[in-house]
PDB file of N, CA and C in Angstrom:
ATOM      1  N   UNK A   1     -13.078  15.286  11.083  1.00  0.00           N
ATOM      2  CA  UNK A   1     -13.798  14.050  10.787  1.00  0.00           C
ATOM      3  C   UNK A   1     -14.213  14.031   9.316  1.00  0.00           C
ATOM      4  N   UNK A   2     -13.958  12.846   8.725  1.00  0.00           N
ATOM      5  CA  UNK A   2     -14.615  12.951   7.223  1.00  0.00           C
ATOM      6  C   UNK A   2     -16.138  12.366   7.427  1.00  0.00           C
ATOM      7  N   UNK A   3     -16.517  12.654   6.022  1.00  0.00           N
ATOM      8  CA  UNK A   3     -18.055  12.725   6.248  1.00  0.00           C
ATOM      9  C   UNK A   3     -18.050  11.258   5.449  1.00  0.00           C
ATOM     10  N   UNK A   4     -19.423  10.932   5.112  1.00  0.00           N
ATOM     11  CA  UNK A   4     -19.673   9.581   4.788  1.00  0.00           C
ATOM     12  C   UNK A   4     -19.067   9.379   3.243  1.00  0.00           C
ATOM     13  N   UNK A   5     -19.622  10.169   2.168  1.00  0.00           N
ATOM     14  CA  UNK A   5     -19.329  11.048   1.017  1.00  0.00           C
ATOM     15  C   UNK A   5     -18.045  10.549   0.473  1.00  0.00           C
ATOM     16  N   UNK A   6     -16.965  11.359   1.568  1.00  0.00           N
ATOM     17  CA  UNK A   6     -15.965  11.655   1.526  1.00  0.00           C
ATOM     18  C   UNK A   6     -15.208  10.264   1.608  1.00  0.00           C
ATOM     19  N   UNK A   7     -15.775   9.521   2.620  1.00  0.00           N
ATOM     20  CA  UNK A   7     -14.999   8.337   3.156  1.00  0.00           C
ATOM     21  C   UNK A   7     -15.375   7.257   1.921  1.00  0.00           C
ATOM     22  N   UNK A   8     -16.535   6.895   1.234  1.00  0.00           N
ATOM     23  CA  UNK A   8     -16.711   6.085   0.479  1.00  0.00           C
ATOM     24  C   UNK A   8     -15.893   6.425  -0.880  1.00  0.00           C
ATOM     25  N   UNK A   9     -15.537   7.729  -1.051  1.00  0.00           N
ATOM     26  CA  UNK A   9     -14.410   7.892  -2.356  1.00  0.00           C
ATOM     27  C   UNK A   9     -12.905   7.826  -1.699  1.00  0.00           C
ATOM     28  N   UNK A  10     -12.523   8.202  -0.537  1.00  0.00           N
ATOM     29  CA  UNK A  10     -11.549   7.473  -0.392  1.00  0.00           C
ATOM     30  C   UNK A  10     -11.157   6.265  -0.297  1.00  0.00           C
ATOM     31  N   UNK A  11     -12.005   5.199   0.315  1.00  0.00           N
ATOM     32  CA  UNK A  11     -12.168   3.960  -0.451  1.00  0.00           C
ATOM     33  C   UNK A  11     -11.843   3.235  -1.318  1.00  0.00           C
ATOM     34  N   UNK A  12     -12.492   3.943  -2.294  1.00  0.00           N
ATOM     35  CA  UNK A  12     -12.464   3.451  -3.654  1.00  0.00           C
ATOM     36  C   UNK A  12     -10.567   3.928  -3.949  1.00  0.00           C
ATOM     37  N   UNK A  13     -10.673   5.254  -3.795  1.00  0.00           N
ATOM     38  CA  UNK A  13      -9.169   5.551  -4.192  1.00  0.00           C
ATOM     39  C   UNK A  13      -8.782   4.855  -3.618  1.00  0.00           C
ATOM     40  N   UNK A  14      -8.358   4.580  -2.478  1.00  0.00           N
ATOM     41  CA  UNK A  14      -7.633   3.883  -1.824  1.00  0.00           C
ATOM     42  C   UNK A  14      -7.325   2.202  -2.504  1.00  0.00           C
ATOM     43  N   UNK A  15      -8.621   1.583  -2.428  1.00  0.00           N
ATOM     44  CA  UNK A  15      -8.377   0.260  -3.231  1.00  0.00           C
ATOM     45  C   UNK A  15      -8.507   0.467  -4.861  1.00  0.00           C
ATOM     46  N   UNK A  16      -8.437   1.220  -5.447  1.00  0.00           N
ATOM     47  CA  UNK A  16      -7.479   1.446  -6.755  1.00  0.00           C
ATOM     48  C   UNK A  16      -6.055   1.930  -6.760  1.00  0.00           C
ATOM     49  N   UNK A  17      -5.535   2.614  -5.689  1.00  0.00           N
ATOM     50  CA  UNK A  17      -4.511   2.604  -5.480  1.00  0.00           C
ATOM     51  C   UNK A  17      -3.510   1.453  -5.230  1.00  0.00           C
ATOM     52  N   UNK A  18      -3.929   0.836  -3.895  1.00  0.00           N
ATOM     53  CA  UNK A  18      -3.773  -0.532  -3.456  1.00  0.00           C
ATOM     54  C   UNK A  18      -4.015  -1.610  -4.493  1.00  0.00           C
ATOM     55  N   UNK A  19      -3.642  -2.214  -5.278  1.00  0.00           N
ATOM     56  CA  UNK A  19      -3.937  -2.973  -6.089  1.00  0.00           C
ATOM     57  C   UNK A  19      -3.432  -4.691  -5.965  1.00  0.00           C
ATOM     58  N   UNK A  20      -2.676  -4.916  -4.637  1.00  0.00           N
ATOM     59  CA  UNK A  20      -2.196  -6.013  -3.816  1.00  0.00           C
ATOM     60  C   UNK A  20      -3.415  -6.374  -3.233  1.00  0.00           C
ATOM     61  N   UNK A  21      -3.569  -8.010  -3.058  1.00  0.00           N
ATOM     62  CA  UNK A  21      -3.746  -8.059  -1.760  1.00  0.00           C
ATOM     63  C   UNK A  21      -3.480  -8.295  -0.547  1.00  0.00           C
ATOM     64  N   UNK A  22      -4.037  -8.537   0.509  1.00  0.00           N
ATOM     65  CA  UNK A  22      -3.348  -8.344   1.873  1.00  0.00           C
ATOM     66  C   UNK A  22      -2.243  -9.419   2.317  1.00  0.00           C
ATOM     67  N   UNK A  23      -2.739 -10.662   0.891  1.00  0.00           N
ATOM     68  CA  UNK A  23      -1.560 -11.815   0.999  1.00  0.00           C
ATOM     69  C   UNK A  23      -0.535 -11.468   0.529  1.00  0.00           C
ATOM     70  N   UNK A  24      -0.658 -10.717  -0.742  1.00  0.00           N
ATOM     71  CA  UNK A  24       0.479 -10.155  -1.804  1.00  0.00           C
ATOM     72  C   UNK A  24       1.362  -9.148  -1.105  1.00  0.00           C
ATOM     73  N   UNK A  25       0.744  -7.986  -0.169  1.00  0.00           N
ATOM     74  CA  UNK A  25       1.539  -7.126   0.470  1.00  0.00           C
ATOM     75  C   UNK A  25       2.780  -7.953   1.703  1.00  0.00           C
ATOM     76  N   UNK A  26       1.431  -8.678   2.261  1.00  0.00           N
ATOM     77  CA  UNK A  26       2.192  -9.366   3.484  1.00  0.00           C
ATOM     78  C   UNK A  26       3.683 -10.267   3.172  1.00  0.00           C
ATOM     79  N   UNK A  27       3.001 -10.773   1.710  1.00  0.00           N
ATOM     80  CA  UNK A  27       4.170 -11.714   1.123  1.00  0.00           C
ATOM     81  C   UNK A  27       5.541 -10.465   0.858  1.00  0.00           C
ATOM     82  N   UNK A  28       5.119  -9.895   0.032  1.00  0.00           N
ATOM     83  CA  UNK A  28       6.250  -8.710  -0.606  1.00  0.00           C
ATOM     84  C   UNK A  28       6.935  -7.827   0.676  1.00  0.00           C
ATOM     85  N   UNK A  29       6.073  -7.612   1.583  1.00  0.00           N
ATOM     86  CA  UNK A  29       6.804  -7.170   3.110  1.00  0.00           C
ATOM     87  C   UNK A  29       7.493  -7.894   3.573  1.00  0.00           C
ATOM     88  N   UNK A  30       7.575  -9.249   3.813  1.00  0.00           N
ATOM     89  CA  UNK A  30       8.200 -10.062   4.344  1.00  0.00           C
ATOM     90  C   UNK A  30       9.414 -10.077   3.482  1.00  0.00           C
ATOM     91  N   UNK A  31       9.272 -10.454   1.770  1.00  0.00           N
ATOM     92  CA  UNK A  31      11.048 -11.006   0.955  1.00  0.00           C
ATOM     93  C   UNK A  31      11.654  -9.740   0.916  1.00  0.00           C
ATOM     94  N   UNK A  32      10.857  -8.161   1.261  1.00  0.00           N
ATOM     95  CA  UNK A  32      11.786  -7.092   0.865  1.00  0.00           C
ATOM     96  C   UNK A  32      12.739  -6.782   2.554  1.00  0.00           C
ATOM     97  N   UNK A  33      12.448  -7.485   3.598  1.00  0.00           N
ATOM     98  CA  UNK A  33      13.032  -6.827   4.871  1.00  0.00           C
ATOM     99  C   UNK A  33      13.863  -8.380   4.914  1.00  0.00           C
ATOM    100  N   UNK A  34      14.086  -9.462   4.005  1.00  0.00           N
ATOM    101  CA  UNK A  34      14.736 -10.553   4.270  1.00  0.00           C
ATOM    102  C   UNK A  34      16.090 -10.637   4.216  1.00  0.00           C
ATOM    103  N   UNK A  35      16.649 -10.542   5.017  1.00  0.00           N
ATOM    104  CA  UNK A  35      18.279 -10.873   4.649  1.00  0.00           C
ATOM    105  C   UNK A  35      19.019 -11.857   5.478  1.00  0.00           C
ATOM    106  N   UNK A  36      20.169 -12.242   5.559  1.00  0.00           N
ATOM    107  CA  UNK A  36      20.767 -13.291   6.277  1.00  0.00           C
ATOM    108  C   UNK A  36      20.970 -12.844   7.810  1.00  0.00           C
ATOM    109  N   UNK A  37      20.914 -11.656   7.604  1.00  0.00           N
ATOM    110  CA  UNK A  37      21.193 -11.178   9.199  1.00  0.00           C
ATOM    111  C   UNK A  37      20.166 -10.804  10.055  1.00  0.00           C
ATOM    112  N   UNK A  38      19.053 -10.885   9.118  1.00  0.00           N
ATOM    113  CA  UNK A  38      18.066 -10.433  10.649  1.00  0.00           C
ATOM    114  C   UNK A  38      17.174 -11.448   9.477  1.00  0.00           C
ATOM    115  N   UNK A  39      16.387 -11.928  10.588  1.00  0.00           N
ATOM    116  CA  UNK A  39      14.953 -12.255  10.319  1.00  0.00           C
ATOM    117  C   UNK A  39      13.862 -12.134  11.148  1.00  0.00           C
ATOM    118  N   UNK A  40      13.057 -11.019  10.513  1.00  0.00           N
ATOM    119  CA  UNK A  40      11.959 -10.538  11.283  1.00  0.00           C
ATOM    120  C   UNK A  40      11.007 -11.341  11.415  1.00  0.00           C
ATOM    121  N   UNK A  41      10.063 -11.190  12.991  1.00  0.00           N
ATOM    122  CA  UNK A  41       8.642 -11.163  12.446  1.00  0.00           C
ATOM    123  C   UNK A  41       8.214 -11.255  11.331  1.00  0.00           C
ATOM    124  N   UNK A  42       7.480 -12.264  10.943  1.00  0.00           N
ATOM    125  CA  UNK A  42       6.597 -11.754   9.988  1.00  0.00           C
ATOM    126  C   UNK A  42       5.796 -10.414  10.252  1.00  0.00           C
ATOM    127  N   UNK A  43       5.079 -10.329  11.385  1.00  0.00           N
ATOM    128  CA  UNK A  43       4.038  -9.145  11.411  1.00  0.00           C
ATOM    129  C   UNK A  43       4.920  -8.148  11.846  1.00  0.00           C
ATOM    130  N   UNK A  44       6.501  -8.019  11.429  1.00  0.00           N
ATOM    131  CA  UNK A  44       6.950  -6.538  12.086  1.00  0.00           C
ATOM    132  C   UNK A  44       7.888  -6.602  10.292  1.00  0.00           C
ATOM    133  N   UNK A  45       7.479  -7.309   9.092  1.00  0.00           N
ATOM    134  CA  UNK A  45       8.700  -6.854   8.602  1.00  0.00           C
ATOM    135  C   UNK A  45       7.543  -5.622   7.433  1.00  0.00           C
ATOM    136  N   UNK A  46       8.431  -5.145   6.478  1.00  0.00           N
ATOM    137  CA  UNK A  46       8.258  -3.895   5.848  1.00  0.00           C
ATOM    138  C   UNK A  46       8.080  -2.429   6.813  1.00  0.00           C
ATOM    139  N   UNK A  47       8.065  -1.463   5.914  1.00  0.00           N
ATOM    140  CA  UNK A  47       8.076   0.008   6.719  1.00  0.00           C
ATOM    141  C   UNK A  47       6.577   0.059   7.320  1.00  0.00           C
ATOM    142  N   UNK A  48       6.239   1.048   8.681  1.00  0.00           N
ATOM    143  CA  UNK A  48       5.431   1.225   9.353  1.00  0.00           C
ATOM    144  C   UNK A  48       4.370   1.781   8.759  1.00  0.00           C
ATOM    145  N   UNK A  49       4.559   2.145   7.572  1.00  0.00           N
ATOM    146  CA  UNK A  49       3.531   2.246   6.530  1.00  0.00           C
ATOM    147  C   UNK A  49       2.495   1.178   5.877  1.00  0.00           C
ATOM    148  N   UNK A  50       3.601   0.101   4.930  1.00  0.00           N
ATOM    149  CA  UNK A  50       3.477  -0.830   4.185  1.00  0.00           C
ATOM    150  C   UNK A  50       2.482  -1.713   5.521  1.00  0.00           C
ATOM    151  N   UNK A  51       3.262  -1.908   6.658  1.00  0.00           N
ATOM    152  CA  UNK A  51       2.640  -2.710   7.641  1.00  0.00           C
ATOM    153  C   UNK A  51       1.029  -2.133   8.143  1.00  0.00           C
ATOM    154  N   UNK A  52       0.556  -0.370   8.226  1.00  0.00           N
ATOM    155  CA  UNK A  52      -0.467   0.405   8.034  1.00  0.00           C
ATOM    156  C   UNK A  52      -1.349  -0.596   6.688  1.00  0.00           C
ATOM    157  N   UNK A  53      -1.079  -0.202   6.071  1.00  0.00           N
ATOM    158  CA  UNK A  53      -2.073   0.005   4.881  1.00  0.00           C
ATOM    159  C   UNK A  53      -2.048  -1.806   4.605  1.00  0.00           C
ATOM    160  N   UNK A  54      -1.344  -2.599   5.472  1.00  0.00           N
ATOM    161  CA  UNK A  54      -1.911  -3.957   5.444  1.00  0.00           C
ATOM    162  C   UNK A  54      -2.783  -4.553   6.400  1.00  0.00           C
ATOM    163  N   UNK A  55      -3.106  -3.685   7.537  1.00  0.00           N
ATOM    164  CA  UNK A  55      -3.829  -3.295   8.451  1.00  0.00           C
ATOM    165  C   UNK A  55      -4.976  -3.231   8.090  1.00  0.00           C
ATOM    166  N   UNK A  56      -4.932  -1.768   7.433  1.00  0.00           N
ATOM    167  CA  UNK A  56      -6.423  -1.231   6.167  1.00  0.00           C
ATOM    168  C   UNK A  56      -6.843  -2.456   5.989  1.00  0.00           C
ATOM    169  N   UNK A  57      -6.182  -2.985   4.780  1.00  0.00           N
ATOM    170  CA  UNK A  57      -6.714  -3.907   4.047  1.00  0.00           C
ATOM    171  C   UNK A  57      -7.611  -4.700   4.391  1.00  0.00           C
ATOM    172  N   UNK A  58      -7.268  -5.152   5.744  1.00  0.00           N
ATOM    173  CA  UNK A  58      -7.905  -6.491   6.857  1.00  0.00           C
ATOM    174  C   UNK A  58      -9.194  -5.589   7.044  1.00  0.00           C
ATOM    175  N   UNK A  59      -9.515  -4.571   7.176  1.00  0.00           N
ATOM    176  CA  UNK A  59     -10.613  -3.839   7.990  1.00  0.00           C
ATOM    177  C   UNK A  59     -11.470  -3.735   7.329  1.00  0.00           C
ATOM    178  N   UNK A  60     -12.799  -3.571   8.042  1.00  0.00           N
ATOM    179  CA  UNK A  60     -14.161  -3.021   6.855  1.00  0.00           C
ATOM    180  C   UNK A  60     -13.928  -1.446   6.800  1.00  0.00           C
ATOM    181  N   UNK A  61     -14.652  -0.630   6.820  1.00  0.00           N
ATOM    182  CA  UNK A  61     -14.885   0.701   6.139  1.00  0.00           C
ATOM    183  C   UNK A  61     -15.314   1.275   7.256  1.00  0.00           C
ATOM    184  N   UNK A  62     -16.180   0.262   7.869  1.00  0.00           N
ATOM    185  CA  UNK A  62     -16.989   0.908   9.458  1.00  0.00           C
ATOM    186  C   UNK A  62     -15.801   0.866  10.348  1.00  0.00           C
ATOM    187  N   UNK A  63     -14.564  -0.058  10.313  1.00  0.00           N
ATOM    188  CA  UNK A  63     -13.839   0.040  11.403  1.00  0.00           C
ATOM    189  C   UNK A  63     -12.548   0.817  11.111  1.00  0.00           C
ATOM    190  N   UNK A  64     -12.383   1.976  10.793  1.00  0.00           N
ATOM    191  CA  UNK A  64     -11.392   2.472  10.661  1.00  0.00           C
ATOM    192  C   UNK A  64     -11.522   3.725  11.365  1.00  0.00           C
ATOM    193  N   UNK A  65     -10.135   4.192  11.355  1.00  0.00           N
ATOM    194  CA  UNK A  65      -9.804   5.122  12.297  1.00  0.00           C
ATOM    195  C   UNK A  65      -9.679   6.263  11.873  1.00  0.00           C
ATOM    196  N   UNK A  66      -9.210   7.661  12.543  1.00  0.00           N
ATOM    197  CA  UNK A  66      -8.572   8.552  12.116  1.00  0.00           C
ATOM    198  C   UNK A  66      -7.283   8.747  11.352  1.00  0.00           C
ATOM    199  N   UNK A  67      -6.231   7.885  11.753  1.00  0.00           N
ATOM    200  CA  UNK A  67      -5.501   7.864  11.304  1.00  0.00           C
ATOM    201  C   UNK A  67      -5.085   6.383  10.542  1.00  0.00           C
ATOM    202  N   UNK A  68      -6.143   5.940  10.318  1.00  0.00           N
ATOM    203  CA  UNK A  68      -6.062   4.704   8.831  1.00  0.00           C
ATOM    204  C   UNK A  68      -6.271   5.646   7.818  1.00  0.00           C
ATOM    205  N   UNK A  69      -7.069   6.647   8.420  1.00  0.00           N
ATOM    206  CA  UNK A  69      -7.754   8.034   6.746  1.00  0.00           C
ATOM    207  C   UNK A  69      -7.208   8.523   6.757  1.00  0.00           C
ATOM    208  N   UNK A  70      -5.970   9.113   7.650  1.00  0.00           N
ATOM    209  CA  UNK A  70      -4.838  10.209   7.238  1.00  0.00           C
ATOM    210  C   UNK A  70      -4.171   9.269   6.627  1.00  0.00           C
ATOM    211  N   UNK A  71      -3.365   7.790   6.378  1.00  0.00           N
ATOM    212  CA  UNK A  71      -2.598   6.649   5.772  1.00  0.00           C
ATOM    213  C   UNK A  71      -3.181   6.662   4.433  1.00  0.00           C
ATOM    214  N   UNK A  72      -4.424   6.849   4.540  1.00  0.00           N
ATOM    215  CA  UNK A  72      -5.385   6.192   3.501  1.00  0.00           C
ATOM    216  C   UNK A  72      -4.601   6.978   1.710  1.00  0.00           C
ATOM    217  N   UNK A  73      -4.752   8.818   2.946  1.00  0.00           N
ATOM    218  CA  UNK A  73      -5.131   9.670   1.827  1.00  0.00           C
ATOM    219  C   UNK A  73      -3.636  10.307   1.438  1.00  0.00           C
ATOM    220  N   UNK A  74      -2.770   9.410   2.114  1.00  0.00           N
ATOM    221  CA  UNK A  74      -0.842   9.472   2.013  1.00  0.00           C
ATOM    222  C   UNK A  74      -0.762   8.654   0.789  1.00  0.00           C
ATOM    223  N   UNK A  75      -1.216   7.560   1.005  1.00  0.00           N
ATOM    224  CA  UNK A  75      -0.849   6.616   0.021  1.00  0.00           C
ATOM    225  C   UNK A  75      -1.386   6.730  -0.920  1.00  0.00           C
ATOM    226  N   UNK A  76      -2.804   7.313  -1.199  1.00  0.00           N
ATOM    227  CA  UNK A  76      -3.551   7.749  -2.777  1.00  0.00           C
ATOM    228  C   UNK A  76      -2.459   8.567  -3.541  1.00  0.00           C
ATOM    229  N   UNK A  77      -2.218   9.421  -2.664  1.00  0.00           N
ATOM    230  CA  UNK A  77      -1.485  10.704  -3.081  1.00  0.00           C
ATOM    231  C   UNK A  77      -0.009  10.178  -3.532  1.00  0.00           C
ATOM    232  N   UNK A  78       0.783   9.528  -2.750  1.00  0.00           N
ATOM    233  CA  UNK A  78       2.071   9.064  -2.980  1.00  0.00           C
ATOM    234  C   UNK A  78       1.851   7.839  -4.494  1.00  0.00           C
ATOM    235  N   UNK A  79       0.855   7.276  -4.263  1.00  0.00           N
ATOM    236  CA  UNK A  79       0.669   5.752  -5.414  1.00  0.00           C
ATOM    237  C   UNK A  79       0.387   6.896  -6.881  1.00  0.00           C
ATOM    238  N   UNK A  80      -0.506   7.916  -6.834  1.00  0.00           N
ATOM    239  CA  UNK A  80      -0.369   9.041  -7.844  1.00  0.00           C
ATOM    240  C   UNK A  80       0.465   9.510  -8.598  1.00  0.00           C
ATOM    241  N   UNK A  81       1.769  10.051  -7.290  1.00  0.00           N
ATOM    242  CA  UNK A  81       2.464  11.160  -7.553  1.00  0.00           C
ATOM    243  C   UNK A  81       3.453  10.188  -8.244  1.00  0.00           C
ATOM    244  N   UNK A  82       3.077   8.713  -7.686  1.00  0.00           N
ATOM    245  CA  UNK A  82       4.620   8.138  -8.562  1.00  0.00           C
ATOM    246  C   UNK A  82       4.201   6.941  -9.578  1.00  0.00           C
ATOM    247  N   UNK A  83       3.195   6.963  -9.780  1.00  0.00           N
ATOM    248  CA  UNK A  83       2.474   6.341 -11.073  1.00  0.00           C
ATOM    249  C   UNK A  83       2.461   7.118 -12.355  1.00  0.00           C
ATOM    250  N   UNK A  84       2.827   6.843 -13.193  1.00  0.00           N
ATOM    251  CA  UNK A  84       3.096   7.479 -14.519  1.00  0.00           C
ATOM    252  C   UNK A  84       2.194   6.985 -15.999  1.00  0.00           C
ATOM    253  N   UNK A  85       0.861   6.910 -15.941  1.00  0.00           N
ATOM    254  CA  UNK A  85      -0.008   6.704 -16.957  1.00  0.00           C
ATOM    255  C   UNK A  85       0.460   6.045 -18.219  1.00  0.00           C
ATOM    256  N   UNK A  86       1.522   7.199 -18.192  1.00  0.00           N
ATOM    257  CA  UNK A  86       1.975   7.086 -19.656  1.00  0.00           C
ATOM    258  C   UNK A  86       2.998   6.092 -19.827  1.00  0.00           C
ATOM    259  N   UNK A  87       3.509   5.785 -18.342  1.00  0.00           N
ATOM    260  CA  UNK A  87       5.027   4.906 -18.613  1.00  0.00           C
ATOM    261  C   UNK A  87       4.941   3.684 -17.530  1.00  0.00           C
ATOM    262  N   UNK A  88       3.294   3.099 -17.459  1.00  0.00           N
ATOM    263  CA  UNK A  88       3.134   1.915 -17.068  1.00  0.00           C
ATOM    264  C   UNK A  88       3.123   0.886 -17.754  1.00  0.00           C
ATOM    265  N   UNK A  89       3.463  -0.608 -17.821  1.00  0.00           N
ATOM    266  CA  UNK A  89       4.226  -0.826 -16.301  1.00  0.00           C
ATOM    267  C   UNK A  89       5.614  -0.542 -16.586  1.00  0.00           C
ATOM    268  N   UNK A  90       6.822   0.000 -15.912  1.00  0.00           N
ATOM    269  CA  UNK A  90       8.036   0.314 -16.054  1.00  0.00           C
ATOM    270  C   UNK A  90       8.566  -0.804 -15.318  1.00  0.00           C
ATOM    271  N   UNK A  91       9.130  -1.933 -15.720  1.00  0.00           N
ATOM    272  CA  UNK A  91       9.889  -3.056 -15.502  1.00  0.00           C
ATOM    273  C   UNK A  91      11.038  -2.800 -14.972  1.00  0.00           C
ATOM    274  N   UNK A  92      11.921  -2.035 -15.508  1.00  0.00           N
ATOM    275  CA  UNK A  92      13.262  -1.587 -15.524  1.00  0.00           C
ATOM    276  C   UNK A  92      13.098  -0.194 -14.441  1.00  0.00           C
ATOM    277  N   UNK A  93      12.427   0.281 -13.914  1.00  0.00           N
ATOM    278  CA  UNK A  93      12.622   1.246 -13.082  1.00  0.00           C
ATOM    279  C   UNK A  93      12.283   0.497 -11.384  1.00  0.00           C
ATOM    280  N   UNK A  94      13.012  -0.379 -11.311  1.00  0.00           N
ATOM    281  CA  UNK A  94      13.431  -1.219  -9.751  1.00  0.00           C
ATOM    282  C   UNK A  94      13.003  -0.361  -9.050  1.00  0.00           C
ATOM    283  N   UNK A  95      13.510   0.745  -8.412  1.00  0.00           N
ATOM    284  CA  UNK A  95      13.587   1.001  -7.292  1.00  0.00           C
ATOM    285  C   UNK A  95      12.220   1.457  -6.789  1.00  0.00           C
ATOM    286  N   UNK A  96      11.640   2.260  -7.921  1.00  0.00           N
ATOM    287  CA  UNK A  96      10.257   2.740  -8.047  1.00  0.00           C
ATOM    288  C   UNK A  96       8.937   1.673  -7.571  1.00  0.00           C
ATOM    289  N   UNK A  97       9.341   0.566  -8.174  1.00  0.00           N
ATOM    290  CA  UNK A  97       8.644  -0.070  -8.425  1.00  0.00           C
ATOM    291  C   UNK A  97       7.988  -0.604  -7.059  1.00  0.00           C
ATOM    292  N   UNK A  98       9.273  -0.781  -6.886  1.00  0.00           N
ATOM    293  CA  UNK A  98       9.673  -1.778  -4.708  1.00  0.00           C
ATOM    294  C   UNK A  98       9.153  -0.647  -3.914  1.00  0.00           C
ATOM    295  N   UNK A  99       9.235   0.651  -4.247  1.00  0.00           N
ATOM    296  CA  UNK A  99       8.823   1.995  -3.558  1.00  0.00           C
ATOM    297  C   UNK A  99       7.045   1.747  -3.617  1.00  0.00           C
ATOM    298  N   UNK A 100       6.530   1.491  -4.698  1.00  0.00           N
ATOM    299  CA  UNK A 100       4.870   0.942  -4.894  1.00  0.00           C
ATOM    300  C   UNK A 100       4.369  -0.015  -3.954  1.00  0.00           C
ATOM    301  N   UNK A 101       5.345  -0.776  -4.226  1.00  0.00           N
ATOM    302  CA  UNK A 101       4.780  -2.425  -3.856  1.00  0.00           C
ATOM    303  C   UNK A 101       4.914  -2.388  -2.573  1.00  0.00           C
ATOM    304  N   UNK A 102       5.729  -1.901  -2.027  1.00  0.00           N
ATOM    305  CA  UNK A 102       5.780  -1.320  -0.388  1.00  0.00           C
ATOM    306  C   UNK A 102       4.558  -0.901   0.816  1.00  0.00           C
ATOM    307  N   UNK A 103       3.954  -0.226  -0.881  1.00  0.00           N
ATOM    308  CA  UNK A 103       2.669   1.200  -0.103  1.00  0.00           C
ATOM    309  C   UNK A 103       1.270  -0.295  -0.518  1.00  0.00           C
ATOM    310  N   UNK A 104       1.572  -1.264  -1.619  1.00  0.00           N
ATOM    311  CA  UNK A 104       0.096  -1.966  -1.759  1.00  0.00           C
ATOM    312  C   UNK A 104      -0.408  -1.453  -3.242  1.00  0.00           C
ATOM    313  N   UNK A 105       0.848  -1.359  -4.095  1.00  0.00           N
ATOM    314  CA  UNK A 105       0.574  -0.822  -5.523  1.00  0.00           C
ATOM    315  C   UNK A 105       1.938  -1.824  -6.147  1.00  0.00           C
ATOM    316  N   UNK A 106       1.356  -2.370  -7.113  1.00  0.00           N
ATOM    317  CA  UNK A 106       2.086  -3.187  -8.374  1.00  0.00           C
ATOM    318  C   UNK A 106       1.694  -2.765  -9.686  1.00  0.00           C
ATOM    319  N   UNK A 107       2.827  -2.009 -10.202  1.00  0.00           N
ATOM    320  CA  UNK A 107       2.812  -1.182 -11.684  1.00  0.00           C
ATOM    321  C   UNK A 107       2.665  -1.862 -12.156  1.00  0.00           C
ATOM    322  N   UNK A 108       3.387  -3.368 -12.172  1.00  0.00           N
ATOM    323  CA  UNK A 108       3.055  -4.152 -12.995  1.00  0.00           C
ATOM    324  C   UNK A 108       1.871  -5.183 -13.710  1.00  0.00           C
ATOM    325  N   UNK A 109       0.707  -4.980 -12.234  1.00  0.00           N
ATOM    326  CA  UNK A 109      -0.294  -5.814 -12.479  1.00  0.00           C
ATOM    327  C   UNK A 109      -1.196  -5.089 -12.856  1.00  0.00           C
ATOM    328  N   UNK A 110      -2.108  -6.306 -13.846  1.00  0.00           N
ATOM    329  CA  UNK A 110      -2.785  -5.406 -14.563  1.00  0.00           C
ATOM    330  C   UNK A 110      -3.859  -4.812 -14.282  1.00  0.00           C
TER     331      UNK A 110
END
């Protein structure tokens, strides 16, 4: 169990990580799973992640789970490991980018 402490700085990481909002994710989930051959749900398109942490988003702080805080503290860590300080925003690195915007992170915004 995390403690109170603990949970109010993941939080914060979390929505500095997340830098979408829950319209922006939902929107960007939906045009990245769009193609001529399938059309999803709206509420089933992007990865079971992206669709997680748009979940989060909707929730207060009091209503989260165990495993919204194991998501929470995936995606700090992943939005980190592939954020580059020095080489934001990277325009030209596509794939990366769609890999962000996926989790509820846009390199590009400011």
């Amino acid at each position: 169990m995390t403690d109170a402490l603990e949970l109010d700085a993941l939080w914060e990481d979390f929505h500095r990580a997340v830098n979408m909002t829950s319209q922006e994710l939902a929107a960007w989930l939906r045009v990245r799973d769009a193609d001529e051959d399938a059309e999803l749900l709206p509420e089933e398109a992007g990865t079971p992640t992206g669709q997680h942490v748009l979940a989060i988003l909707q929730k207060r702080r009091t209503d989260l789970t165990e495993e919204d805080i194991r998501v929470m503290y995936r995606v700090v860590d992943t939005v980190d490991d592939l954020v580059d300080v020095d080489d934001e925003p990277a325009a030209e690195d596509t794939r990366r980018r769609h890999r962000l915007m996926a989790l509820g992170h846009d390199p590009l915004k400011p």
